[in-house]
Protein backbone atom coordinates (compact mmCIF):
# COMPACT_ATOMS: atom_id res chain seq x y z
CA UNK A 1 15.69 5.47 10.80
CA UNK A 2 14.43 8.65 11.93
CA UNK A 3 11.48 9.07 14.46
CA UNK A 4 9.44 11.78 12.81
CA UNK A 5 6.25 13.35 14.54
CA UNK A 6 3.64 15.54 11.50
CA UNK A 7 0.86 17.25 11.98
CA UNK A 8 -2.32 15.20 10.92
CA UNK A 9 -6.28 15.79 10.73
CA UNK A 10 -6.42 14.93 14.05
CA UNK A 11 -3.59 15.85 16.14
CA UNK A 12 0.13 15.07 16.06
CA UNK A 13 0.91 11.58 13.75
CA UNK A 14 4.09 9.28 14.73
CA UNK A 15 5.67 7.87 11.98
CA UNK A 16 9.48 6.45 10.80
CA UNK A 17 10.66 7.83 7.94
CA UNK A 18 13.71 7.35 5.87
CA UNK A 19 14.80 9.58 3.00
CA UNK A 20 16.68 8.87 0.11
CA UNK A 21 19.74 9.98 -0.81
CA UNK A 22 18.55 11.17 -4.48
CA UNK A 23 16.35 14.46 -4.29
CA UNK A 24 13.77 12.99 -6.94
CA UNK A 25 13.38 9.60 -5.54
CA UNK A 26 9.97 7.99 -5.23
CA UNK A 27 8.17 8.16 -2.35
CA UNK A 28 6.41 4.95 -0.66
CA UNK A 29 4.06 5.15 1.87
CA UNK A 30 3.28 2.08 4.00
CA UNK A 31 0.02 1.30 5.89
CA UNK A 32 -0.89 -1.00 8.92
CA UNK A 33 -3.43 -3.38 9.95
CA UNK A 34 -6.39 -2.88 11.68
CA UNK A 35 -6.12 -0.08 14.75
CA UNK A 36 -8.63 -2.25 17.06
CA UNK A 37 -6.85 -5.35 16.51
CA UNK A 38 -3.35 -4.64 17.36
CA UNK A 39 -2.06 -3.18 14.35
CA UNK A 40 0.79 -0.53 14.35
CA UNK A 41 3.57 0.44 12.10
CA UNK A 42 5.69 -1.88 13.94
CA UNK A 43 3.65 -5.08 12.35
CA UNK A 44 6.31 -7.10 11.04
CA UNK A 45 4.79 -7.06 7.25
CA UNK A 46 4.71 -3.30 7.59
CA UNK A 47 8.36 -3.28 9.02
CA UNK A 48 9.60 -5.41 6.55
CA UNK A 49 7.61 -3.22 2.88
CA UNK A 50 9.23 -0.54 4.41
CA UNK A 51 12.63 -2.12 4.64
CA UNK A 52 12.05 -3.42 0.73
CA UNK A 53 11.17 0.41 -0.45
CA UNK A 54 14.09 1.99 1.40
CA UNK A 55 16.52 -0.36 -0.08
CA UNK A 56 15.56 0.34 -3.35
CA UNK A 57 16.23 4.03 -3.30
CA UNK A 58 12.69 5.25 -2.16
CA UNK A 59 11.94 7.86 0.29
CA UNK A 60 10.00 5.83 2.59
CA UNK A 61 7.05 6.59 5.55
CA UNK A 62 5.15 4.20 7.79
CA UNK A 63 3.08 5.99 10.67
CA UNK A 64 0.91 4.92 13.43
CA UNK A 65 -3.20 6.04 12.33
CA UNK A 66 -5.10 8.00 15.08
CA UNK A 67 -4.84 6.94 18.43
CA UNK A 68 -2.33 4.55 18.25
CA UNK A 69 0.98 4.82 20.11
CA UNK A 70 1.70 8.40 20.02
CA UNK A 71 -0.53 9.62 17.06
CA UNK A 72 -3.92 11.78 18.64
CA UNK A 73 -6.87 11.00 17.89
CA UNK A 74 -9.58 8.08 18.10
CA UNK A 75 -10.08 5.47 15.52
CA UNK A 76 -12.66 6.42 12.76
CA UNK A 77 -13.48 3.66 10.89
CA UNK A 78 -11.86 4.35 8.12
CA UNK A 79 -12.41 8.09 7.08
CA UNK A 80 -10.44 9.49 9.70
CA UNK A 81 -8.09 7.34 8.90
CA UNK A 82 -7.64 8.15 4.99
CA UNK A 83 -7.24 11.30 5.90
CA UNK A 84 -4.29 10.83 8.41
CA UNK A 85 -2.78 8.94 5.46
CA UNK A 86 -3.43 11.43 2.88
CA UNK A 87 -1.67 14.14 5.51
CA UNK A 88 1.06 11.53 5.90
CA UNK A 89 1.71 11.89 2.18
CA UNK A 90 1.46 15.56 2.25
CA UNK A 91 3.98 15.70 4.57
CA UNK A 92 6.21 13.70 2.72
CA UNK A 93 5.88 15.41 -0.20
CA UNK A 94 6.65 18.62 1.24
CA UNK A 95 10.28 17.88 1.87
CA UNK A 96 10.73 15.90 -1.47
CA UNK A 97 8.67 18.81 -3.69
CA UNK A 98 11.14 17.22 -6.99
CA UNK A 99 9.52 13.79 -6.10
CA UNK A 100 7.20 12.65 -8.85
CA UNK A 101 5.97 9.58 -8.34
CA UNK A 102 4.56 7.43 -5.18
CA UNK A 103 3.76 3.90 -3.93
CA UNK A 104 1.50 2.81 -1.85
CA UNK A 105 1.60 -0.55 0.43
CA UNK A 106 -1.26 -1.36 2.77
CA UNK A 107 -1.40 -4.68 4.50
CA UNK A 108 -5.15 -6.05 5.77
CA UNK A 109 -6.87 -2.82 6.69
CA UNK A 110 -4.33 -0.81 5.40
CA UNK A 111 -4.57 -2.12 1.73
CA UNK A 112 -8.43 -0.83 2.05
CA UNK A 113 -6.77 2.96 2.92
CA UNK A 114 -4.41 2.16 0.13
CA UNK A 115 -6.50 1.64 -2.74
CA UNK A 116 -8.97 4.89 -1.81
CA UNK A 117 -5.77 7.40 -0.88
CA UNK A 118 -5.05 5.75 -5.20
CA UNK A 119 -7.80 7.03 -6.08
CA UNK A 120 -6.95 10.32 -4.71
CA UNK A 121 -3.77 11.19 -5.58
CA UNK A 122 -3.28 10.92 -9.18
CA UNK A 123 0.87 10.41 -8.47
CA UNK A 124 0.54 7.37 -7.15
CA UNK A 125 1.81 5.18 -9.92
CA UNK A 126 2.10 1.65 -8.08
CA UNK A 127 0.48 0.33 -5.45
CA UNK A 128 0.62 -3.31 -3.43
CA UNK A 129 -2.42 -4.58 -1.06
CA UNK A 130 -1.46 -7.71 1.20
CA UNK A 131 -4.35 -9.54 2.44
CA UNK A 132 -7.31 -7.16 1.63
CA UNK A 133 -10.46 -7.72 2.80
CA UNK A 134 -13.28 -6.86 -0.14
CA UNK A 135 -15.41 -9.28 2.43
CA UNK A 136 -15.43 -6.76 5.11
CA UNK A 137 -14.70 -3.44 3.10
CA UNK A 138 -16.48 -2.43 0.13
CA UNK A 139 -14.13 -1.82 -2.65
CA UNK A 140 -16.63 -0.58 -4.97
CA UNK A 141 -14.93 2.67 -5.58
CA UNK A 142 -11.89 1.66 -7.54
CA UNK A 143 -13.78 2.70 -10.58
CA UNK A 144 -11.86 2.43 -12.39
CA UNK A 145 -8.86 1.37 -10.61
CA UNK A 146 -6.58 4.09 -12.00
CA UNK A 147 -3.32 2.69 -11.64
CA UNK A 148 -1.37 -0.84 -11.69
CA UNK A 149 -0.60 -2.98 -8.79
CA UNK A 150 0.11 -6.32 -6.87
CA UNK A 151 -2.94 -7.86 -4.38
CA UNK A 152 -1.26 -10.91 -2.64
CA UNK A 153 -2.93 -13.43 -0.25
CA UNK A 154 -2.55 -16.77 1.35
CA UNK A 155 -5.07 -19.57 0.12
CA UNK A 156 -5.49 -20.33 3.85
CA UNK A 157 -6.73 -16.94 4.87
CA UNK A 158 -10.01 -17.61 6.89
CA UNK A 159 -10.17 -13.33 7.92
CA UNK A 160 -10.10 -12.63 4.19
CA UNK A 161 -11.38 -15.74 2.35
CA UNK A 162 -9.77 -16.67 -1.14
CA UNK A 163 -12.97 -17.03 -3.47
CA UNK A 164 -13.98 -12.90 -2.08
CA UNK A 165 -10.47 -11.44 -2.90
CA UNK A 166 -10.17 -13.75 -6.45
CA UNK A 167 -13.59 -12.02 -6.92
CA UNK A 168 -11.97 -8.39 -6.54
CA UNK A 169 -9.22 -9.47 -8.49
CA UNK A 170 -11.22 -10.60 -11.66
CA UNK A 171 -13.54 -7.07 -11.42
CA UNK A 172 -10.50 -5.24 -11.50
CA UNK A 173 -8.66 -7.43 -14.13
CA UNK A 174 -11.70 -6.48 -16.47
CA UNK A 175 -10.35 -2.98 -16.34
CA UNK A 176 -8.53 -0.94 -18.82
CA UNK A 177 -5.41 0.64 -19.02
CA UNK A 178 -3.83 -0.82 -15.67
CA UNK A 179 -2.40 -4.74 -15.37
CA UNK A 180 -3.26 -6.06 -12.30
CA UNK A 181 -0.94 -9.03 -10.74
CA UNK A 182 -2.09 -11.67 -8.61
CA UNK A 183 -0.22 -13.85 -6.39
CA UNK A 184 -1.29 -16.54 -3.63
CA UNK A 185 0.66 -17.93 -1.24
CA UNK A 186 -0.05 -21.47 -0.58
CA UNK A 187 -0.60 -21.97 3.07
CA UNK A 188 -0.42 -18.80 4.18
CA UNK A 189 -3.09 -17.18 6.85
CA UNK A 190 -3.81 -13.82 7.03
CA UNK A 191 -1.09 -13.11 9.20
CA UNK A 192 1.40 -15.36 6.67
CA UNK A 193 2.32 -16.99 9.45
CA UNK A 194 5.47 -19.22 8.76
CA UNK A 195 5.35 -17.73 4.90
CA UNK A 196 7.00 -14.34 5.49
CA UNK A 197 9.85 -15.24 3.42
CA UNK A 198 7.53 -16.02 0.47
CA UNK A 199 5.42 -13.02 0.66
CA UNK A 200 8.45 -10.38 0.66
CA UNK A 201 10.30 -12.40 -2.09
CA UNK A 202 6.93 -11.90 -4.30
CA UNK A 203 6.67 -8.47 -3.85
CA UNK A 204 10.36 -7.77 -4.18
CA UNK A 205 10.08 -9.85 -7.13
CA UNK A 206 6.80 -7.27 -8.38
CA UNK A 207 8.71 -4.32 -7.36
CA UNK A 208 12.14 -4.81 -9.08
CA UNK A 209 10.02 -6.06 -11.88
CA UNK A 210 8.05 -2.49 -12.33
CA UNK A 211 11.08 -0.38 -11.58
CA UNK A 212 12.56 -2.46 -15.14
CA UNK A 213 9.18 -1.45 -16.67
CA UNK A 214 7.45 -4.34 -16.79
CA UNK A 215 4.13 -5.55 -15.67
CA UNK A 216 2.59 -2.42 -16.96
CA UNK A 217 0.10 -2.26 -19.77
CA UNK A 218 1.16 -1.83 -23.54
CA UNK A 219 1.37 0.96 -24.77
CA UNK A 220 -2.02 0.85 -27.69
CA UNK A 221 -0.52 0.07 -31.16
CA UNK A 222 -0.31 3.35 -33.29
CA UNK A 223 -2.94 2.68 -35.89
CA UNK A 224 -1.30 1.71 -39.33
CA UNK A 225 -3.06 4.67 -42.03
């Protein structure tokens, strides 16, 4: 997969990217863990969403944020770092201007970038957040939520406890026009330790399932005159 290097907020961005054979192919961007606590685009999660998207015909980007590896930059708690991901999608979309639609798959930290670049970027059709973290983060601006998605955790998570993320779940459940899935993974820490294999089956198992058009809202019922 090609080593790419883009020009971001902040300086130079490193990313992998991986285009699709198919000029109007979706795009899916991918988003890592925390900068300060060792994540990269080389976390294993992030490796292996990436691996998922490209297989099923997407044009496909992970990058490293700001200031890690060889992206410039420092961290910036967030806003800086929305920003690098919103340029990351720029850039994507520049080469692939017959590409429609996008995904967006953010693991811990990332899933918080995730859901506010969705709220930005009205093409953004899909989205999947592994492990999020409304404990730490406030999530307050997904409203609404404007598209559907899959949030995943483990029931064993002690970084991002169960009862906070059911809690985001159910606010955003209460919303209309999008269908929100849910899936726990018994066991599993926030690192799904030992439970990798049961986290990528569910969200290949979400993903094939909204590429056949399901797990979407229905359409309202035409009223009968």
């Amino acid at each position: 997969m090609p080593e790419i290097i883009f020009n971001g907020p902040a300086g130079r961005l490193e990313g992998r990217y991986q285009p699709s054979k198919q000029k109007n192919a979706p795009i899916a961007i991918i988003l890592h863990p925390h900068p300060q606590f060792g994540g990269t685009m080389n976390n294993q999660i992030v490796y292996q969403l990436f691996y998922m998207f490209q297989k099923r015909g997407f044009t496909t980007l992970r990058f490293n944020f700001r200031g890690i590896g060889r992206s410039q930059g420092e961290f910036d708690h967030g806003a800086g770092e929305l920003s690098d991901a919103a340029s990351a999608l720029d850039w994507v979309q520049s080469l692939h201007p017959d590409s429609k639609s996008c995904w967006v798959a953010g693991y811990s930290f990332g899933a918080w970038i995730g859901m506010q670049l969705l709220m930005r970027r009205p093409e953004i059709e899909g989205f999947m957040s592994i492990a999020p973290q409304p404990n730490i983060y406030d999530f307050s601006f997904l409203a609404p939520c404007p598209s559907s998605g899959l949030i995943i955790n483990g029931d064993a998570d002690k970084v991002a406890p169960e009862k906070d993320v059911n809690a985001l779940v159910e606010k955003l459940k209460a919303q209309k026009g999008i269908l929100i899935t849910h899936k726990t993974v018994p066991g599993a820490n926030h690192f799904f330790n030992g439970h990798m294999e049961t986290l990528m089956a569910e969200c290949e198992d979400y993903l094939d399932r909204r590429l056949a058009g399901e797990l979407t809202p229905e359409p309202a019922a035409k009223r009968i005159r």
